[in-house]
Structure formats: C-alpha cells, structure tokens
Protein backbone atom coordinates (compact mmCIF):
# COMPACT_ATOMS: atom_id res chain seq x y z
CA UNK A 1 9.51 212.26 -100.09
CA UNK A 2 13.13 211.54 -98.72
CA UNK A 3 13.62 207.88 -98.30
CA UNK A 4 17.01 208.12 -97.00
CA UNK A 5 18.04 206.76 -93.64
CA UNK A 6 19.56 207.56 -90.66
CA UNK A 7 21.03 205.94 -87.74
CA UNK A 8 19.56 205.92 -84.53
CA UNK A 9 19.81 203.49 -80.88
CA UNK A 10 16.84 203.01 -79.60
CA UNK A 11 17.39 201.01 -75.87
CA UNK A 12 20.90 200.62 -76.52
CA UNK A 13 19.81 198.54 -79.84
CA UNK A 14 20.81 200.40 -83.24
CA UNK A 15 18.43 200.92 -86.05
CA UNK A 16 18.18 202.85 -89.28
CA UNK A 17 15.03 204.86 -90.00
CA UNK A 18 13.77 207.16 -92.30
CA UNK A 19 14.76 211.08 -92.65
CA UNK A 20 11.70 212.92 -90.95
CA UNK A 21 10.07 209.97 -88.76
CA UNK A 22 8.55 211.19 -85.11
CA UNK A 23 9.52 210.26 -81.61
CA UNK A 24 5.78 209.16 -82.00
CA UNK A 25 6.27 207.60 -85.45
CA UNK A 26 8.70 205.21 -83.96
CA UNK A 27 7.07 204.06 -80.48
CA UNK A 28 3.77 203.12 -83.09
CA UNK A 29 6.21 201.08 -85.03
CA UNK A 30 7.46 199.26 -82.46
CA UNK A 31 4.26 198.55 -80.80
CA UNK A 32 4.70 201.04 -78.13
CA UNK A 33 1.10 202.61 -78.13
CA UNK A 34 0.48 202.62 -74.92
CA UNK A 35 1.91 206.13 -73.31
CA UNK A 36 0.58 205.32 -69.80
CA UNK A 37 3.47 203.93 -68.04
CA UNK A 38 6.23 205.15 -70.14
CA UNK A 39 8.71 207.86 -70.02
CA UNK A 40 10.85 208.74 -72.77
CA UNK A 41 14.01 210.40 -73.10
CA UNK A 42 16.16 211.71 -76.23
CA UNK A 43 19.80 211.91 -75.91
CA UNK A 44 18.88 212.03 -72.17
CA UNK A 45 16.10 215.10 -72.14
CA UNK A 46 12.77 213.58 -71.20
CA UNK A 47 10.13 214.64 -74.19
CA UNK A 48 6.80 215.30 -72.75
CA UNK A 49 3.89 212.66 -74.27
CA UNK A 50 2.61 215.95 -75.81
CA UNK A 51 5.20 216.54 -77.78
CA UNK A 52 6.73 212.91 -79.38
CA UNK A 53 3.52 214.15 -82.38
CA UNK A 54 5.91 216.71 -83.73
CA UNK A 55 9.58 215.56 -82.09
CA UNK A 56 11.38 214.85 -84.99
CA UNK A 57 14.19 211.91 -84.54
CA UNK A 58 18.13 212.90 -86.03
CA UNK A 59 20.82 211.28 -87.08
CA UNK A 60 22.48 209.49 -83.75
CA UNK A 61 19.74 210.50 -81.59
CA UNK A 62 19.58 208.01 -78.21
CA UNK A 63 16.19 207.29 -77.14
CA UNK A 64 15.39 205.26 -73.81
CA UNK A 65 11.87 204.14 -73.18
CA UNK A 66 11.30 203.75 -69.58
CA UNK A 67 7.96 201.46 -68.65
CA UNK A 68 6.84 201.65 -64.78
CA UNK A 69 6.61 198.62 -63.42
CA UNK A 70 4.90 197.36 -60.11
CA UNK A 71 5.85 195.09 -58.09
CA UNK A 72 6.92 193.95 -54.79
C-alpha cells in the first residue's frame, strides 16, 4: 500500500492526503456523510453522488462542497 501523499485544497483550505483516497473517502473523513444537500465539484466539474465511490482524488485537485441552505 502507497502511503505517500499528495496535495490537495479542499474549500479553498489545503491538505495532504494519501495516494489513491476517493472523492467519497474524503467527504467520510471530514464528516461529510450526508449527500442530501450537497453538490460537489472537482477542479470545477460537478461529480455525480454516484460516482465520488470510485472518483479517485490527484495531486492539486480543487474540490468545492456546496451545502443547500434554506432560508429567508
């Protein structure tokens, strides 16, 4: 298993994580579980929810998660 890193912004915040980690892999590690609400975006291409399973994440990707809000 590789263990090396690479460099990725996630919400305009940088972070290193490992070679061969999932679009899903990283919204479970930072709590985002939820997928109702969201929308999110790689290097500005939205990634359909049915896909982040077996999106794999690269070196400088940008990801933006977009949460729906309501309000008035």
């Amino acid at each position: 298993m590789d263990t090396s890193l690479i460099p990725i912004t996630l919400n305009s915040e940088n972070f290193s994580i490992l070679i061969g980690k999932t679009l899903a892999d990283l919204l479970m590690e930072h709590d985002i579980v939820s997928a109702q609400g969201i929308a999110v975006a790689v290097n500005m291409q939205v990634i359909p929810k049915e896909e982040w399973s077996h999106s794999l994440l690269h070196s400088g990707d940008n990801i933006l998660i977009i949460t729906a809000a309501q309000g008035g």
